[in-house]
Protein backbone atom coordinates (compact mmCIF):
# COMPACT_ATOMS: atom_id res chain seq x y z
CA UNK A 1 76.15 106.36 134.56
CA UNK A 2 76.53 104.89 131.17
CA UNK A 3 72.94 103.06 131.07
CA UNK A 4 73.63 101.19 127.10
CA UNK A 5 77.27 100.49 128.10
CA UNK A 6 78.46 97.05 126.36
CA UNK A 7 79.76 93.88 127.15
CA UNK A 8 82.96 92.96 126.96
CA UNK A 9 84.28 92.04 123.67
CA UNK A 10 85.56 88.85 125.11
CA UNK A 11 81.60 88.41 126.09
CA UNK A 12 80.33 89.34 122.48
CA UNK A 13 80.06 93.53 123.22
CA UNK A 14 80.53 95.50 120.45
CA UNK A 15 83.49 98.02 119.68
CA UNK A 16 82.54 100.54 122.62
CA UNK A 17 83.81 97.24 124.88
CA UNK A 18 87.38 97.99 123.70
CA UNK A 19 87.32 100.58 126.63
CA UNK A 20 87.02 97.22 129.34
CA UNK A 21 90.05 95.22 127.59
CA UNK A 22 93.46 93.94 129.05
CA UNK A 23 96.50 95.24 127.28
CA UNK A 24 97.20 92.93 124.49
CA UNK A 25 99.55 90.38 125.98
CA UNK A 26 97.81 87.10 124.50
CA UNK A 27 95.55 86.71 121.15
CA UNK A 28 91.60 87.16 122.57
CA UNK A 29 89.09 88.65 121.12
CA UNK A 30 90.63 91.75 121.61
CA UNK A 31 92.79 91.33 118.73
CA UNK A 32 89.71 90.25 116.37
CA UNK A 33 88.04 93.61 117.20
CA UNK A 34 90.52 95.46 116.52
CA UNK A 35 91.30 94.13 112.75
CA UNK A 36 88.29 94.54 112.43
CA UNK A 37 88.33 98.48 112.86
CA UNK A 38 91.60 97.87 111.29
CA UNK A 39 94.45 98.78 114.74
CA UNK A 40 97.54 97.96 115.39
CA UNK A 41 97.79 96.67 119.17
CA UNK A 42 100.48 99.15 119.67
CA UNK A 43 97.95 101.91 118.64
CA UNK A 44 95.37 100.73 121.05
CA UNK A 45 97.92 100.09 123.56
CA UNK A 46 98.79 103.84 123.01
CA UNK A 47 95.31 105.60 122.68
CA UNK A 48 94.60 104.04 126.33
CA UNK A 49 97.81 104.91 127.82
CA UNK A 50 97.73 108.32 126.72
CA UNK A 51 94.43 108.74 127.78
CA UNK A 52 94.94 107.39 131.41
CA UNK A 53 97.89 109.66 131.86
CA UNK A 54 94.98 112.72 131.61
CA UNK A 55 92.50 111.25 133.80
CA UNK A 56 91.75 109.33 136.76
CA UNK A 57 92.10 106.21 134.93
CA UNK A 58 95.81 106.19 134.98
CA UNK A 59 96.02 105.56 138.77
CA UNK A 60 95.58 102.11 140.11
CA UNK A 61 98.97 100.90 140.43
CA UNK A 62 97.76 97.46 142.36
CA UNK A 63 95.37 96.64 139.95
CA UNK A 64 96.77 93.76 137.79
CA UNK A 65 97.63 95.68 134.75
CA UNK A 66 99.03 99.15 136.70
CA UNK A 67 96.14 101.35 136.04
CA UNK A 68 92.77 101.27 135.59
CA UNK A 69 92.92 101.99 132.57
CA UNK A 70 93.01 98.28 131.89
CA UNK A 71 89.75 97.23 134.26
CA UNK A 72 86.42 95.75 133.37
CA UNK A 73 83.13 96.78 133.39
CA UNK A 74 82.14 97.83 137.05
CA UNK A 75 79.27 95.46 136.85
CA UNK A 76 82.06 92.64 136.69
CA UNK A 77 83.59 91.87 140.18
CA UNK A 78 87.21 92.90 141.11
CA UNK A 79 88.60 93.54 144.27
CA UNK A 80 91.98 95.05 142.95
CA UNK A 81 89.87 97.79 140.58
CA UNK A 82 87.30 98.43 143.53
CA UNK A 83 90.20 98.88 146.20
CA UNK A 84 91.95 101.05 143.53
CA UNK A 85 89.12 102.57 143.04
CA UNK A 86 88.11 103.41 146.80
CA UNK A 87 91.58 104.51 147.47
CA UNK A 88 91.49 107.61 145.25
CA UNK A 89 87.70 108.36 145.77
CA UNK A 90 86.17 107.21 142.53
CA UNK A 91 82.89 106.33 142.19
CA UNK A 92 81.25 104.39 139.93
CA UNK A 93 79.64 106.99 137.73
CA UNK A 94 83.23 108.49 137.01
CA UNK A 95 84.48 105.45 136.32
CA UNK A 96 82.16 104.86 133.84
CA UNK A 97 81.75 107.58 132.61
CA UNK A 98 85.52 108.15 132.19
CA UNK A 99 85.56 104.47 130.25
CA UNK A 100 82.97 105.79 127.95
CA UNK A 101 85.29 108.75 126.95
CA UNK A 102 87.83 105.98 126.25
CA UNK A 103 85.20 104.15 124.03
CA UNK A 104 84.76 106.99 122.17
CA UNK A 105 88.08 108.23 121.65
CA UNK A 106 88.84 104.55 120.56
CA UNK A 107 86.22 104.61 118.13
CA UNK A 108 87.45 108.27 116.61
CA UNK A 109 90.72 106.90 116.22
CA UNK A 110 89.52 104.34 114.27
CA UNK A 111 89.96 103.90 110.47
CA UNK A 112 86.35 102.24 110.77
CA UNK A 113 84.65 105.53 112.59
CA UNK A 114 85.75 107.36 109.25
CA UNK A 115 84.76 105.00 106.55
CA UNK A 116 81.60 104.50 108.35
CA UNK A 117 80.99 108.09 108.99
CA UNK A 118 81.36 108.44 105.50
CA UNK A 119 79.85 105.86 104.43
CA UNK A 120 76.29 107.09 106.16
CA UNK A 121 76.59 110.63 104.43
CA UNK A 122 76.66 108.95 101.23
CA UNK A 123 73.03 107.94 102.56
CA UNK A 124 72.05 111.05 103.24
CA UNK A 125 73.00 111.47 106.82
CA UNK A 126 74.10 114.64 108.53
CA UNK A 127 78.22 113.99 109.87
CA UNK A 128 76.89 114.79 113.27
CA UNK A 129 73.71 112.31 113.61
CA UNK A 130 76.63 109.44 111.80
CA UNK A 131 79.44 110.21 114.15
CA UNK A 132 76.27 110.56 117.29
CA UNK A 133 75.17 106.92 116.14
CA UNK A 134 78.09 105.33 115.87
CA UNK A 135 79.81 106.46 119.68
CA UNK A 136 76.49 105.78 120.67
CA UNK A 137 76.24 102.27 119.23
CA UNK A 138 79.76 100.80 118.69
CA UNK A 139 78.42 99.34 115.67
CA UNK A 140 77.93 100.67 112.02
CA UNK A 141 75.11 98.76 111.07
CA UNK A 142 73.32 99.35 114.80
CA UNK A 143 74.05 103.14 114.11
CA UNK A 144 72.61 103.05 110.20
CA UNK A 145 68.96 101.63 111.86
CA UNK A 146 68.84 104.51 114.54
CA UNK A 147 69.41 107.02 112.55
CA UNK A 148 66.99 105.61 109.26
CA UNK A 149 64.09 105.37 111.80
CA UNK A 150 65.01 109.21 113.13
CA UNK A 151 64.35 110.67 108.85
C-alpha cells in the first residue's frame, strides 16, 4: 500500500492529495493547490479522466461523482466508494496504489514538477533523485531536504 500517502488537500495534504479530490464544481482548496502548481481545472479535470478511462479507477458509476476516480483516501469512510469498490473486486492496495499513479502523473503534468525539477539541478542534483523526491514528497521544499541529507 502507499505507507507516506497524504492528506487531503482540503485537510492540509500536500500536492500528491490532488489524487483524493472531487471534480472542481465549487472553489475548495482544490482550486488553491492547483494555482499553486499553476492548472487550469479543466486540465486537472482532464488528466484524471483520462487516466480513469485506462484503469480501474474509471468504474464506479454509483459513487457520487461516476467513478472512482473522484474518491477519497481509503482511510476516509464511504460506503458508495467501498460498495463500488467490492463490486468490481478491488482491494485496497490497488486502489491505492492506482491513486498514487494519479498523484504522480498529476505532479508530471505540472508546470511546478518542471521548474522544481530544474530548479534542484541547478543545486547540483541528479534529474532522477529531483523528479524521485518530488513524486515522493508532493512538495519542493520537502523533496530539496531528502535529497541534501542523501549528498
Amino acid at each position: 500500500m502507499w505507507e507516506n500517502s497524504p492528506s487531503h488537500i482540503c485537510r492540509g495534504g500536500d500536492l500528491r492529495g490532488l489524487a483524493f479530490c472531487c471534480p472542481p464544481v465549487k472553489y475548495c482548496p482544490l482550486h488553491k493547490a492547483l494555482e499553486s502548481i499553476d492548472m487550469p481545472v479543466e486540465e486537472f479535470s482532464k488528466i484524471k479522466q483520462d487516466f480513469g478511462s485506462r484503469t480501474r479507477l474509471g468504474l464506479g458509476k454509483n459513487t457520487c461523482f461516476g467513478s472512482l476516480i473522484w474518491c477519497c483516501k481509503i482511510t476516509k469512510p464511504c460506503p458508495f466508494r467501498d460498495s463500488a469498490m467490492l463490486a468490481i473486486d478491488m482491494g485496497e492496495d490497488e486502489y491505492m496504489e492506482l491513486k498514487k499513479e494519479l498523484a504522480e502523473e498529476i505532479i508530471r503534468k505540472s508546470k511546478l514538477f518542471e521548474e522544481g525539477v530544474k530548479a534542484l539541478e541547478e543545486q547540483g542534483i541528479s534529474r532522477e533523485d529531483a523528479e524521485k523526491a518530488i513524486l515522493e514528497t508532493g512538495d519542493l521544499k520537502k523533496a530539496y531536504e531528502i535529497v541534501k541529507k542523501q549528498i
